[in-house]
C-alpha atoms as a PDB file:
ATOM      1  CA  UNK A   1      14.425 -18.485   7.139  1.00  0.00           C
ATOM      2  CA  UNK A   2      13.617 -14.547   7.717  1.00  0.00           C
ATOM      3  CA  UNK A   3      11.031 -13.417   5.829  1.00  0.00           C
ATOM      4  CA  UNK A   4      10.968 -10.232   3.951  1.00  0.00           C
ATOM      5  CA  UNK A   5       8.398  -8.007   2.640  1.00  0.00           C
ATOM      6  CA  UNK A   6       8.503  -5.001  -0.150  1.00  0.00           C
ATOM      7  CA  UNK A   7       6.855  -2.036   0.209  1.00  0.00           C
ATOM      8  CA  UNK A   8       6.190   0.883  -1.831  1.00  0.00           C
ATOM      9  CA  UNK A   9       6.219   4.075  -0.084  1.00  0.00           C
ATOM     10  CA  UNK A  10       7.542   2.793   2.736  1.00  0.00           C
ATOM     11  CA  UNK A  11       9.916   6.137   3.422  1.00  0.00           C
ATOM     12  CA  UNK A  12       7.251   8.023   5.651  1.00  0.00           C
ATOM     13  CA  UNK A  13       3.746   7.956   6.353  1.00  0.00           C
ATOM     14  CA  UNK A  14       2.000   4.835   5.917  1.00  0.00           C
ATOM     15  CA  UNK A  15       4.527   2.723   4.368  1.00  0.00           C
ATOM     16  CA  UNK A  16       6.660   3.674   6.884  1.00  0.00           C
ATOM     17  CA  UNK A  17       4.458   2.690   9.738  1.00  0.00           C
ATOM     18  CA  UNK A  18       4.141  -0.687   8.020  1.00  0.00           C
ATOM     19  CA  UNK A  19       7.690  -1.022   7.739  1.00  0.00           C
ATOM     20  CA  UNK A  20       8.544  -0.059  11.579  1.00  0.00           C
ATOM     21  CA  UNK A  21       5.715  -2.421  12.127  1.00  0.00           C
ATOM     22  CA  UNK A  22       6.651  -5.496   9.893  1.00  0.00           C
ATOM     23  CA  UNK A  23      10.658  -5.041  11.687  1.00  0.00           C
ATOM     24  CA  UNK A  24       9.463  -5.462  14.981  1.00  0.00           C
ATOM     25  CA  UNK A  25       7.466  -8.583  13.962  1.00  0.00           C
ATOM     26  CA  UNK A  26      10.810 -10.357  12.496  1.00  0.00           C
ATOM     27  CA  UNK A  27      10.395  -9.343   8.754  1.00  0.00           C
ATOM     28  CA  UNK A  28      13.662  -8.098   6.556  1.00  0.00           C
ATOM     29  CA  UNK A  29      12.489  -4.839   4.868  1.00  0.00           C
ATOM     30  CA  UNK A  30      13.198  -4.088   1.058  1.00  0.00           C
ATOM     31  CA  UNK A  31      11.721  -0.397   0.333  1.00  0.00           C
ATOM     32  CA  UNK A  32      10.622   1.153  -2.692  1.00  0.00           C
ATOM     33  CA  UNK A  33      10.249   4.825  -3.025  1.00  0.00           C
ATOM     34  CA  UNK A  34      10.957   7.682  -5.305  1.00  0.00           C
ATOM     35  CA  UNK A  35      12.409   9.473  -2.163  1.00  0.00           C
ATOM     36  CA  UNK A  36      15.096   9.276  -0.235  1.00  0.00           C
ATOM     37  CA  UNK A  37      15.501   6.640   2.085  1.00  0.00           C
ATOM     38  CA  UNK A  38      17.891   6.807   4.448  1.00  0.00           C
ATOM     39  CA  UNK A  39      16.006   8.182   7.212  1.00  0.00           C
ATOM     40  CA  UNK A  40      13.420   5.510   7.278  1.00  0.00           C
ATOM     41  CA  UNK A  41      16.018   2.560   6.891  1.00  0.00           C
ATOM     42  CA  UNK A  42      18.357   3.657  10.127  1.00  0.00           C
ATOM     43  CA  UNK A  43      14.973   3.350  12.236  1.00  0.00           C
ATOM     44  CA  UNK A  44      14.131   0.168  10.671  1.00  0.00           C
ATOM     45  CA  UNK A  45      18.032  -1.009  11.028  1.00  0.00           C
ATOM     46  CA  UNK A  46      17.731   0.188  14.706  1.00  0.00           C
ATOM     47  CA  UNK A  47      14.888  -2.610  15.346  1.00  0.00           C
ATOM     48  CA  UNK A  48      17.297  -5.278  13.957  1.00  0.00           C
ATOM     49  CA  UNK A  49      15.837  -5.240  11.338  1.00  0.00           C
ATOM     50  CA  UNK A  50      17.973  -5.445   7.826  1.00  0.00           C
ATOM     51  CA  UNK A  51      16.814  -2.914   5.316  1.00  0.00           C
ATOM     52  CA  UNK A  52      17.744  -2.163   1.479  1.00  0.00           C
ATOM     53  CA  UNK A  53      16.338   0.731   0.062  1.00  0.00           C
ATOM     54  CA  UNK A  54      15.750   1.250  -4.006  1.00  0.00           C
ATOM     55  CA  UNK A  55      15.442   4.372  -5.718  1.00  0.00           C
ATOM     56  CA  UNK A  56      12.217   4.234  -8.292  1.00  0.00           C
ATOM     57  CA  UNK A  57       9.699   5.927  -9.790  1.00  0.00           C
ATOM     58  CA  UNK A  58       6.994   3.023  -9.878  1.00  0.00           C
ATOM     59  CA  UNK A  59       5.305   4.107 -12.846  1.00  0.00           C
ATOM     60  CA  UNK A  60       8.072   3.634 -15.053  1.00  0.00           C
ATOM     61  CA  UNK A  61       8.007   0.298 -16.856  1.00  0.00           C
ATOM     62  CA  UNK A  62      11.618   0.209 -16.909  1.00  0.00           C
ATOM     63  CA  UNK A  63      12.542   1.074 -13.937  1.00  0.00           C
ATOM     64  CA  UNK A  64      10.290  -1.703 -12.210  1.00  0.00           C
ATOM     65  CA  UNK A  65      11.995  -4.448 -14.326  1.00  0.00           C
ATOM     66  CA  UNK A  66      15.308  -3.019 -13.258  1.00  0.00           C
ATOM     67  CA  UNK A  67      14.841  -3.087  -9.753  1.00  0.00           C
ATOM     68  CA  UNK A  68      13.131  -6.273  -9.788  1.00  0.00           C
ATOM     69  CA  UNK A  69      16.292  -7.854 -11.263  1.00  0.00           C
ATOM     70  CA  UNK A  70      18.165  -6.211  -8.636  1.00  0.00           C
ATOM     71  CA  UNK A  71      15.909  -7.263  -6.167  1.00  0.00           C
ATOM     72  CA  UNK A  72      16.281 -10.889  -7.108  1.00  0.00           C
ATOM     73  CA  UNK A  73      20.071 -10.439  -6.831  1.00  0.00           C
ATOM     74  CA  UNK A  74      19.976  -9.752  -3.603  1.00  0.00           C
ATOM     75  CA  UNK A  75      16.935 -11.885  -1.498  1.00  0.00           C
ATOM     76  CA  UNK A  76      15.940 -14.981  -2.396  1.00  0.00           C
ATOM     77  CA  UNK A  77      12.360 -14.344  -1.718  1.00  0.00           C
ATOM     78  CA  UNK A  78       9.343 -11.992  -1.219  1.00  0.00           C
ATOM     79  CA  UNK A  79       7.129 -12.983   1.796  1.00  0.00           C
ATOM     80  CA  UNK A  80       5.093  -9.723   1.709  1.00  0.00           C
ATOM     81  CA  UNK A  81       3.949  -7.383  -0.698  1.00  0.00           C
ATOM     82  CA  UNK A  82       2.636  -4.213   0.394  1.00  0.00           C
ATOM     83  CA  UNK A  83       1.556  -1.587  -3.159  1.00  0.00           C
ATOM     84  CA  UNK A  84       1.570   1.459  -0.846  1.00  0.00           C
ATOM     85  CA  UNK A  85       3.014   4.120  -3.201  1.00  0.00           C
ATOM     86  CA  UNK A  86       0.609   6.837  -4.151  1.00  0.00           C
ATOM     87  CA  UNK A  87       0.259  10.894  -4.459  1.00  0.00           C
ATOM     88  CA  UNK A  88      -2.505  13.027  -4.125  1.00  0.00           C
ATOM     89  CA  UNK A  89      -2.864  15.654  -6.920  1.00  0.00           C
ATOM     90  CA  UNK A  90      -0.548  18.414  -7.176  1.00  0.00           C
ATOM     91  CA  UNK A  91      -3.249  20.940  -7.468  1.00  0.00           C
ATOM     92  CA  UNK A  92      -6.868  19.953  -6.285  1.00  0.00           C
ATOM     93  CA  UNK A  93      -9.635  21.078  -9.114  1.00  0.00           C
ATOM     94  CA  UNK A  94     -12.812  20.482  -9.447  1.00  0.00           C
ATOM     95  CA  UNK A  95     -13.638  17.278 -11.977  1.00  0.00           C
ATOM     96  CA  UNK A  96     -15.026  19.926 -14.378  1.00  0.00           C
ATOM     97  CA  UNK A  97     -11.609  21.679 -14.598  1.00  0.00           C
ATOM     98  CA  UNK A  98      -9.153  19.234 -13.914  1.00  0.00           C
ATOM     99  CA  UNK A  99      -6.365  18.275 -16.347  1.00  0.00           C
ATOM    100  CA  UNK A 100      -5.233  15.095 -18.006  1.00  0.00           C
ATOM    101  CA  UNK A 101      -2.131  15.959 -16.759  1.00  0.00           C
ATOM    102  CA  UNK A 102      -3.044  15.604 -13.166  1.00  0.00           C
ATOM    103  CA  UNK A 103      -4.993  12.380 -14.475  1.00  0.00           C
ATOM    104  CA  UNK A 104      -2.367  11.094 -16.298  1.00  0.00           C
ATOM    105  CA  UNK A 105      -0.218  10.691 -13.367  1.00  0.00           C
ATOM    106  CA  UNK A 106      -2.327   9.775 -10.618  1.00  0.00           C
ATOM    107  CA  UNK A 107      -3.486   6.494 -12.826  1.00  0.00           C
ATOM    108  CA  UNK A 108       0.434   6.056 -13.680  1.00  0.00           C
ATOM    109  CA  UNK A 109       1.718   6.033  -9.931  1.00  0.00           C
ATOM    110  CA  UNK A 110      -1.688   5.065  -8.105  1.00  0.00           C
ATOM    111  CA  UNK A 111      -2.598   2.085 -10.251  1.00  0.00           C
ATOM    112  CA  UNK A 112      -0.537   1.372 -13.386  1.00  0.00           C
ATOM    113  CA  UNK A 113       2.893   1.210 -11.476  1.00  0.00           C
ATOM    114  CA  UNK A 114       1.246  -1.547  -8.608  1.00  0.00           C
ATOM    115  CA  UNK A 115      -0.487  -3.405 -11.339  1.00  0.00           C
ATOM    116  CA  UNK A 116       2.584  -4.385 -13.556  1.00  0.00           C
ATOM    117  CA  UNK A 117       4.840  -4.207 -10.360  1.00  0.00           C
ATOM    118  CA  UNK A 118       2.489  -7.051  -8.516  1.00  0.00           C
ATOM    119  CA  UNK A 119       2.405  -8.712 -12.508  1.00  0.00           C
ATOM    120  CA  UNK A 120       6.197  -8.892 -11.906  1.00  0.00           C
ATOM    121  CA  UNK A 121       6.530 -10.002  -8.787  1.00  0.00           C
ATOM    122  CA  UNK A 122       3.517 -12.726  -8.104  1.00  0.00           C
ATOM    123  CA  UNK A 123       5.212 -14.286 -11.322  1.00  0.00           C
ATOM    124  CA  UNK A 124       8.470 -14.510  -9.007  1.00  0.00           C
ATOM    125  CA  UNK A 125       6.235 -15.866  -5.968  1.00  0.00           C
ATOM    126  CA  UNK A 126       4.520 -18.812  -8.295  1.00  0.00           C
ATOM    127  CA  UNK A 127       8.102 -19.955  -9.557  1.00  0.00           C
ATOM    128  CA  UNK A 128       9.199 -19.956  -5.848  1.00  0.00           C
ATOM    129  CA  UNK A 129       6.313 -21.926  -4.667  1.00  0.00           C
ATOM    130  CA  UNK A 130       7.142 -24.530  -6.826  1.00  0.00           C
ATOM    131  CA  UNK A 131      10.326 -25.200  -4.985  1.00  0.00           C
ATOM    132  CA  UNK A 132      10.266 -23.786  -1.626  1.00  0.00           C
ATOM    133  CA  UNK A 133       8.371 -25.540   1.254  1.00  0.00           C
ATOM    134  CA  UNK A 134       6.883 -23.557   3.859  1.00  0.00           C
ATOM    135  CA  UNK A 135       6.220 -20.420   1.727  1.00  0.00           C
ATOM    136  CA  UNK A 136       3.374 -18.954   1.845  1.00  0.00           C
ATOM    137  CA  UNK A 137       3.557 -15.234   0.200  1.00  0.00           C
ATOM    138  CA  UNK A 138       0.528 -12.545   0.728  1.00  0.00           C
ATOM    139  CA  UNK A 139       0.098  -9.091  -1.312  1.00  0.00           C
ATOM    140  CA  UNK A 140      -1.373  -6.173   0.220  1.00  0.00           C
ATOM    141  CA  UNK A 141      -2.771  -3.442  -1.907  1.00  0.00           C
ATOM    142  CA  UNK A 142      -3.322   0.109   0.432  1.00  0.00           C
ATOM    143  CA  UNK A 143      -6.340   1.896  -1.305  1.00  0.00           C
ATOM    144  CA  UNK A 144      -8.331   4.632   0.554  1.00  0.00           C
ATOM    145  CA  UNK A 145     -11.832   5.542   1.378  1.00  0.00           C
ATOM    146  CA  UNK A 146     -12.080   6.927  -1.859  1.00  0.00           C
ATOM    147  CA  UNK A 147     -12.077   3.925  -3.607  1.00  0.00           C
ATOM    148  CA  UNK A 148     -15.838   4.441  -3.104  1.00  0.00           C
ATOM    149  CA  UNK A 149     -16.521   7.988  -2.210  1.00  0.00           C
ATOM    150  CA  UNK A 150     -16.933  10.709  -3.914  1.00  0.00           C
ATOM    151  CA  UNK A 151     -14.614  13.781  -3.496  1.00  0.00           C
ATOM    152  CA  UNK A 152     -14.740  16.158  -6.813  1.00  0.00           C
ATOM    153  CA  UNK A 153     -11.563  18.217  -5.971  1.00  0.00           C
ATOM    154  CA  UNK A 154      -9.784  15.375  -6.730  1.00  0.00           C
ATOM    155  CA  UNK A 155     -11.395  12.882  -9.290  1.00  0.00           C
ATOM    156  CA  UNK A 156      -8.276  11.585 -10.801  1.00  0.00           C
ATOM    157  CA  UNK A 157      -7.379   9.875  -7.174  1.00  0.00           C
ATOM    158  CA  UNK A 158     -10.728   8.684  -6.781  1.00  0.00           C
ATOM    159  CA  UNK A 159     -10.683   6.413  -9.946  1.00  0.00           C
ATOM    160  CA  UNK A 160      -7.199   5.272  -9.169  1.00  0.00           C
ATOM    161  CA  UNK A 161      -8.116   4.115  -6.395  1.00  0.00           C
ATOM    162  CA  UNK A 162     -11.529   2.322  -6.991  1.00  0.00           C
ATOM    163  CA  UNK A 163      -8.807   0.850  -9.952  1.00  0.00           C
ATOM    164  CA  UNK A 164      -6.771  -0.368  -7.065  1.00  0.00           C
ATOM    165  CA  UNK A 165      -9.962  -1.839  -5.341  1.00  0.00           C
ATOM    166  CA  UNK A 166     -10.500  -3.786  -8.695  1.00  0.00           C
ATOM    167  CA  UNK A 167      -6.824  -4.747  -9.210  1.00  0.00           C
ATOM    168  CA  UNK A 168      -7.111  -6.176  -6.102  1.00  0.00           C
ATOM    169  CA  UNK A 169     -10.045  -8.359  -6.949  1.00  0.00           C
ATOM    170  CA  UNK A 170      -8.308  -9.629 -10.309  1.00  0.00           C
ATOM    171  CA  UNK A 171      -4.615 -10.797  -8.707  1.00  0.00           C
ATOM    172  CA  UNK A 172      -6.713 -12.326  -5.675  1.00  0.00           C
ATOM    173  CA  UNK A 173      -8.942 -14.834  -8.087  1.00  0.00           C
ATOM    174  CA  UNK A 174      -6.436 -15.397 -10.680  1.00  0.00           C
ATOM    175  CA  UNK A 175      -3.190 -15.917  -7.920  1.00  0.00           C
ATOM    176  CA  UNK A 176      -5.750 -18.144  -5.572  1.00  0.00           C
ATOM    177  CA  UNK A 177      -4.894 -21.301  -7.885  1.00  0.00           C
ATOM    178  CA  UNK A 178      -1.754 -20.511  -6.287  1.00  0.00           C
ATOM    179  CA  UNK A 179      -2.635 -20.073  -2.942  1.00  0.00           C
ATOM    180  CA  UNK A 180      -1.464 -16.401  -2.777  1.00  0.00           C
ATOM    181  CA  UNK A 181      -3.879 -14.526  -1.068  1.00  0.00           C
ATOM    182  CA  UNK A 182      -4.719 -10.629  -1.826  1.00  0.00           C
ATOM    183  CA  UNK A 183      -6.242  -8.509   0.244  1.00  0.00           C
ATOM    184  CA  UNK A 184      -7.279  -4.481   0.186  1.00  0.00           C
ATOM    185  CA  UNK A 185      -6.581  -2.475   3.060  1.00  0.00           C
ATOM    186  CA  UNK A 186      -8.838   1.071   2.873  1.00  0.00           C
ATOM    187  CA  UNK A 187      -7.163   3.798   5.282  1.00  0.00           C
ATOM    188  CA  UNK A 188      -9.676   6.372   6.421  1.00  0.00           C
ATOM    189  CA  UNK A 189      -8.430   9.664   7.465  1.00  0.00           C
ATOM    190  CA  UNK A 190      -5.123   9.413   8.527  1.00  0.00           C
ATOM    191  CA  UNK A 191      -2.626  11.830   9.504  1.00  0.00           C
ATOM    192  CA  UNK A 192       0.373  11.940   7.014  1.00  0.00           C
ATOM    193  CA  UNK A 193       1.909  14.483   5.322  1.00  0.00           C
ATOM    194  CA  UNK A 194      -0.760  13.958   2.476  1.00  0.00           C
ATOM    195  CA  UNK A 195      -3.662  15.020   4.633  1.00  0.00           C
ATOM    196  CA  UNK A 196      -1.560  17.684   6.947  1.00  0.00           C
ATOM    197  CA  UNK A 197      -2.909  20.821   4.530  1.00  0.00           C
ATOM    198  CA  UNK A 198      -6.574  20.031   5.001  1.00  0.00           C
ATOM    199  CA  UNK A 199      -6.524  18.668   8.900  1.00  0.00           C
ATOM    200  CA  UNK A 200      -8.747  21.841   9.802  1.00  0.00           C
ATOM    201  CA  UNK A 201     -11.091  20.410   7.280  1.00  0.00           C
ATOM    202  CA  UNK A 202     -11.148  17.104   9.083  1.00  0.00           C
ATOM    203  CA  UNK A 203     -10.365  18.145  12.587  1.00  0.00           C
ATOM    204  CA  UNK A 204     -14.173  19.621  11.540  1.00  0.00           C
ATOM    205  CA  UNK A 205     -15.820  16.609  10.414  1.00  0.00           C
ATOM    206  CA  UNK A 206     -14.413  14.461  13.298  1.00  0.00           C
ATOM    207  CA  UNK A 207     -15.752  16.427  15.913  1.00  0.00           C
ATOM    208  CA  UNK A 208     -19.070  16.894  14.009  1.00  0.00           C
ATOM    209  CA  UNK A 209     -19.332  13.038  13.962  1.00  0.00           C
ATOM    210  CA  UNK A 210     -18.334  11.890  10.304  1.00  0.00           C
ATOM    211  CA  UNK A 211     -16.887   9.169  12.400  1.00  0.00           C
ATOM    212  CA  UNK A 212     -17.486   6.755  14.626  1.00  0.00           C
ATOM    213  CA  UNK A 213     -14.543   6.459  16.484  1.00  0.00           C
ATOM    214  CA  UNK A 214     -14.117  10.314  16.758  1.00  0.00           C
ATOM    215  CA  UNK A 215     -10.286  10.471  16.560  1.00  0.00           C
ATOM    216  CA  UNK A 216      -7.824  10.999  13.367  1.00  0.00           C
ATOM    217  CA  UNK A 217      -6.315   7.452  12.140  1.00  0.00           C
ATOM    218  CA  UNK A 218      -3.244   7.225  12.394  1.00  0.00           C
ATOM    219  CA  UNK A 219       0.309   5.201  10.487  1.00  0.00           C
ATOM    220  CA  UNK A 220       0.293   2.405  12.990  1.00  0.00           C
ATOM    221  CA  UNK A 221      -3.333   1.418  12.638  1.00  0.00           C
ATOM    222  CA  UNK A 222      -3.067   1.019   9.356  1.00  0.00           C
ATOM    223  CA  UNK A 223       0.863  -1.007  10.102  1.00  0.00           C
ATOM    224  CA  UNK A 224      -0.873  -3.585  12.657  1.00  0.00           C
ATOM    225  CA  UNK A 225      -3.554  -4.353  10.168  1.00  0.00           C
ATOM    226  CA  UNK A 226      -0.734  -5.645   7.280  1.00  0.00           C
ATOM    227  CA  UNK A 227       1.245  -7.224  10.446  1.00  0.00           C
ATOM    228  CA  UNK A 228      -1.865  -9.425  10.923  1.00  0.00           C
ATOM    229  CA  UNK A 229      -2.142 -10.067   7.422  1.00  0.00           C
ATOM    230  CA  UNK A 230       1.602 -10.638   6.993  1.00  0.00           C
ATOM    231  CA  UNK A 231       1.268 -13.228  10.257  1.00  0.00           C
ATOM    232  CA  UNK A 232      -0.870 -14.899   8.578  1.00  0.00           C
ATOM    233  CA  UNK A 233      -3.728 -14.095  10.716  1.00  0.00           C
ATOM    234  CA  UNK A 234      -6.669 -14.457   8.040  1.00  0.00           C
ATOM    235  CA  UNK A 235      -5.380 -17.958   6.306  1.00  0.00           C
ATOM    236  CA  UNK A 236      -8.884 -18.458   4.406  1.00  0.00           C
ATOM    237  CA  UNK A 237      -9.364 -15.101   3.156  1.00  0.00           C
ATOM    238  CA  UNK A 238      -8.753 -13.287  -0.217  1.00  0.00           C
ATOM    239  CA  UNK A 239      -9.804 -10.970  -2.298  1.00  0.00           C
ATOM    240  CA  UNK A 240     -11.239  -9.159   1.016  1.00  0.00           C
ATOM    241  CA  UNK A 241     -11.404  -5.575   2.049  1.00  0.00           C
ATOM    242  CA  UNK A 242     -10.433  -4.333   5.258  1.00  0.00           C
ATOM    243  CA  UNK A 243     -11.641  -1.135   6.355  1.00  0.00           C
ATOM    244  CA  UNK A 244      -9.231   0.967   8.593  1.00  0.00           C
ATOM    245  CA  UNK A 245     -11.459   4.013   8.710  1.00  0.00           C
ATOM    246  CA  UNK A 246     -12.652   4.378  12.492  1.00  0.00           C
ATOM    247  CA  UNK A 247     -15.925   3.235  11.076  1.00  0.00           C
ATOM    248  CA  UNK A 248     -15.976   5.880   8.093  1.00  0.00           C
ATOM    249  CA  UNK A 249     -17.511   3.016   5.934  1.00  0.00           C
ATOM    250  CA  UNK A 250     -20.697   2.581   8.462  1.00  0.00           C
ATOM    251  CA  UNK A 251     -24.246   4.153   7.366  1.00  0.00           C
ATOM    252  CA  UNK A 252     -25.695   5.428  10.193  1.00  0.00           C
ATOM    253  CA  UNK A 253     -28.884   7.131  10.743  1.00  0.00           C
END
């Protein structure tokens, strides 16, 4: 049977870059996104690929039900999970200014929509399990760098993702009675549309050495780190953090 993996976010960027990726390597595509689609699911059809594409806003309790139910109508299974979907904050201000606005919805999208969405779905995988032979279904949580470092023009994504880095910790011990491993991917600096307003910032700090591989990161590095995962390439691993960074994560003298 063809396996398929979800991901959120997988429109552009990242997610898309894991999608491309995941095509090429056999996998049916299912994509979650609160944007449109259609772009990213004719180049994923054009690798053979079959792709259905599902209109949500992830932090909305209702919505993820729905589409889950939909989902379920439609593949029997979910090989992969990839929680990709996240924003930056609309307006970057300093922790001492910043609203509870901009708070509000970066722990909404960033964290509470992959937590219940992964509740919903590993719940799906452990009833499969029990039937199916041969399945063995992985989650993949994206995080960032700044799941552990400190940037104060934009606290709020900061603590959703060092949420993520702890959500990832939970579903891996309580899901390994199940044999479902988790695992945290942590992109460095990558060049998306996300970073594309502050690449003279970086462009800076590269070249001054903030990294040891002294180049931006890009989608596919990030894409043919979850293909490994998805190939079930690490078999007695979970719970583990990967760190996709160009050696960001490295303290050097």
């Amino acid at each position: 049977m063809k396996k398929t993996a979800l991901i959120t976010g997988g429109s552009r960027g990242i997610g898309l870059g894991i999608a491309l990726e995941l095509a090429r390597h056999n996998f049916d595509i299912l994509i979650l996104d609160m944007s449109d689609s259609s772009q990213a699911k004719t180049e994923i059809e054009k690798l053979g690929a079959k792709c259905l594409t599902y209109k949500i806003d992830i932090s909305k309790a209702e919505e993820r039900k729905n589409t889950v139910k939909k989902i379920k109508e439609e593949v029997k299974r979910i090989d992969v999970l990839v929680n990709n979907a996240g924003m930056a904050p609309k307006v970057r201000a300093d922790i001492l200014e910043a609203t509870e606005e901009s708070f509000d919805l970066l722990m909404a999208v960033n964290l509470k929509g992959p937590y219940f969405l992964t509740q919903l779905l590993a719940g799906w995988m452990i009833e499969v399990k029990k039937t199916a032979t041969g399945y063995n279904p992985v989650i993949v949580n994206i995080s960032s760098m700044s799941a552990y470092t400190s940037s104060t023009g934009r606290g709020e994504y900061c603590v959703s993702k060092a949420g993520v880095s702890m959500m990832t910790k939970l579903y891996a011990d309580r899901l390994a009675e199940f044999s479902i491993p988790v695992f945290e991917i942590r992109p460095g600096i990558i060049a998306t549309d996300m970073t594309a307003g502050v690449k003279e910032k970086y462009d800076k700090l590269i070249g001054e050495g903030i990294l040891a591989l002294k180049r931006w990161g890009l989608p596919a590095d990030i894409a043919r780190t979850v293909s490994g995962i998805a190939e079930g390439y690490l078999p007695y691993s979970t719970g583990q953090v990967l760190n996709v960074d160009g050696g960001f994560h490295l303290r050097r003298l």
